[in-house]
C-alpha atoms as a PDB file:
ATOM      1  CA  UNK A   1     136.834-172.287-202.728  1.00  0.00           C
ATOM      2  CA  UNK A   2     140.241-171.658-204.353  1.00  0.00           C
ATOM      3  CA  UNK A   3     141.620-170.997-200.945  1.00  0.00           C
ATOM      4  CA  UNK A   4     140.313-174.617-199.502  1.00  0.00           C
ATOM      5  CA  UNK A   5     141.729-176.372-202.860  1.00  0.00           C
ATOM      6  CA  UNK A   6     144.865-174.612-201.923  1.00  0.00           C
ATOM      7  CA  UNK A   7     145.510-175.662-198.481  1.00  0.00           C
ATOM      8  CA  UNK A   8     144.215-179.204-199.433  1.00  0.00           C
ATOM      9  CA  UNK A   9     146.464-179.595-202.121  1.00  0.00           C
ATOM     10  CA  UNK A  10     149.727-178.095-200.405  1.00  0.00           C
ATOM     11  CA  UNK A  11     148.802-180.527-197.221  1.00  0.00           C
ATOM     12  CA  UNK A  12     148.834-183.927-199.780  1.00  0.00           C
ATOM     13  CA  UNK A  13     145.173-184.636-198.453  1.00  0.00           C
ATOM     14  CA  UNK A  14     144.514-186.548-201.455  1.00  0.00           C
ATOM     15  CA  UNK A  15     145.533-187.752-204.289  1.00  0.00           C
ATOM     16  CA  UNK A  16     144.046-186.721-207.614  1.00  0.00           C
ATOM     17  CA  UNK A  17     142.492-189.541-209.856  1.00  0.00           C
ATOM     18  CA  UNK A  18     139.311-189.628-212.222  1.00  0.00           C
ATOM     19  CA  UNK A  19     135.962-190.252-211.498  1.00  0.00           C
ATOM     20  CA  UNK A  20     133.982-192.798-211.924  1.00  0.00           C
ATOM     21  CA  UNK A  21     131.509-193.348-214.922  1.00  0.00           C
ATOM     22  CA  UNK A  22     127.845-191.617-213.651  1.00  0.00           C
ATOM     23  CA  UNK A  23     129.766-189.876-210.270  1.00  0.00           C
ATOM     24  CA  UNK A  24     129.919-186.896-209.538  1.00  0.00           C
ATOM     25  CA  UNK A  25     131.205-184.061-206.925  1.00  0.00           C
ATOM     26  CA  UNK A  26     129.658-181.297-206.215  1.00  0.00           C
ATOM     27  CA  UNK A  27     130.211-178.119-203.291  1.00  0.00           C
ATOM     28  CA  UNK A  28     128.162-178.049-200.429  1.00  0.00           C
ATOM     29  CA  UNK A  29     128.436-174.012-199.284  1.00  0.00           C
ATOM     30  CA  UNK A  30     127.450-172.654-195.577  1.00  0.00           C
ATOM     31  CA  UNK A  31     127.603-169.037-193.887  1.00  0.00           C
ATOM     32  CA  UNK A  32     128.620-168.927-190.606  1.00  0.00           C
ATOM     33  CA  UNK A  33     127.008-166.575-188.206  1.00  0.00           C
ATOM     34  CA  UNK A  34     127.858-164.910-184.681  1.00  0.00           C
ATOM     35  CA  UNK A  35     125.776-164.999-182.115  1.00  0.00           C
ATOM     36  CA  UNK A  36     124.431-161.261-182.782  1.00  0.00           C
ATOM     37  CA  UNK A  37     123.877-162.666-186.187  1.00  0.00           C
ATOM     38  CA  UNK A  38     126.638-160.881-187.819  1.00  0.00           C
ATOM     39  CA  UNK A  39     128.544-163.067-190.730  1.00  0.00           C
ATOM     40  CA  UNK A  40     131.667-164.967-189.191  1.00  0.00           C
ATOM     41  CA  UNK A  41     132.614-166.910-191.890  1.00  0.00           C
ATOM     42  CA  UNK A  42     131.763-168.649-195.094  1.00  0.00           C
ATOM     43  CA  UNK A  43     133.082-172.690-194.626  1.00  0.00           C
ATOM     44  CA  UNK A  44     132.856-174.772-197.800  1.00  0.00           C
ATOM     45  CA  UNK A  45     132.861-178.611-197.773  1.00  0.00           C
ATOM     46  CA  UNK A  46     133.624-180.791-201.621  1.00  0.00           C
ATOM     47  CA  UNK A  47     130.888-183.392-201.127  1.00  0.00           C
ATOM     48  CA  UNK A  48     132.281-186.879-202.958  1.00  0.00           C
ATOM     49  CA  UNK A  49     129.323-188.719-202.033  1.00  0.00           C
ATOM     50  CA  UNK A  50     126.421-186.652-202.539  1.00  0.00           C
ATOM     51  CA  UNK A  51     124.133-188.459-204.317  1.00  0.00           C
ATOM     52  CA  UNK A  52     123.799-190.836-200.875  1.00  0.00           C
ATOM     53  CA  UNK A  53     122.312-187.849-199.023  1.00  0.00           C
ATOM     54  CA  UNK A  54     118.737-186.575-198.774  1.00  0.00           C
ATOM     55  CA  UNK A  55     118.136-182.734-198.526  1.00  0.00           C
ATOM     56  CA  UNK A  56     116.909-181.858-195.130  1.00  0.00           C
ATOM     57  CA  UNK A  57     117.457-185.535-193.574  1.00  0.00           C
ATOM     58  CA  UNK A  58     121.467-185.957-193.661  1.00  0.00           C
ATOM     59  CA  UNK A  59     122.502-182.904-195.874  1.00  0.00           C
ATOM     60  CA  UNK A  60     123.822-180.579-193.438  1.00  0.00           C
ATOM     61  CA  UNK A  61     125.001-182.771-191.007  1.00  0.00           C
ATOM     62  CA  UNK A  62     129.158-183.824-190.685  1.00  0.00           C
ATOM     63  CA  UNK A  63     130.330-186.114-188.181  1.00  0.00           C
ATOM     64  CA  UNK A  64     134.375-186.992-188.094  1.00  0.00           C
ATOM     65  CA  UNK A  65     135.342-189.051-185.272  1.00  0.00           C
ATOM     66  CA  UNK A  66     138.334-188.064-183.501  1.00  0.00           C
ATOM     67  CA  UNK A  67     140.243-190.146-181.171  1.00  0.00           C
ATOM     68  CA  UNK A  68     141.078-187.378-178.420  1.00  0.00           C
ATOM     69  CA  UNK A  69     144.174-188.184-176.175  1.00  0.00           C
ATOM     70  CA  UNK A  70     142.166-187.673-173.069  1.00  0.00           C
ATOM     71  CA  UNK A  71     139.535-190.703-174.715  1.00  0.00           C
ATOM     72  CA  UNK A  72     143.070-192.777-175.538  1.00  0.00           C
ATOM     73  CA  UNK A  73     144.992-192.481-171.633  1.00  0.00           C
ATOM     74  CA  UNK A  74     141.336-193.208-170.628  1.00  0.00           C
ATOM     75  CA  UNK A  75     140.456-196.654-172.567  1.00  0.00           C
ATOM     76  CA  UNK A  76     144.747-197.833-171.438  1.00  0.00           C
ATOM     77  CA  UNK A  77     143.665-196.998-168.079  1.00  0.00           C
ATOM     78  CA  UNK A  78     140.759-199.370-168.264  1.00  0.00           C
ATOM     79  CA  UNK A  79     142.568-202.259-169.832  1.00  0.00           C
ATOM     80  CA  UNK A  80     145.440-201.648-167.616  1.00  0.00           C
END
């Protein structure tokens, strides 16, 4: 966890401010395994908006849209 803070903070992700009255933020933790099972890695996400998820509905999932250059030289072709 120190580690993530770490290479958030030296990257300027955000910018630090206080919360707002009855927020809060919390640390959603997940193990990583191989596919014989083994422990890969231990990934850590600082949830902002957690009371707007449901356990077992929406908690585990993450979705960040990425515009891939092959997506971008793809949509110029189109309008082109």
């Amino acid at each position: 966890m120190d580690e993530k803070m770490a290479a958030l903070d030296a990257n300027d992700t955000w910018e630090l401010t206080s919360l707002p009255k009855g927020q809060e933020i919390k640390w959603v933790y997940k193990v990583k395994h191989n596919a014989n099972v083994f422990v890969n890695r231990y990934k850590t996400r600082l949830v902002a908006k957690g009371y707007a998820q449901t356990y077992g509905i929406d908690y585990e999932e993450t979705y960040n849209p990425i515009a891939k250059m092959t997506n971008v030289r793809a949509i110029v072709a189109m309008t082109a």
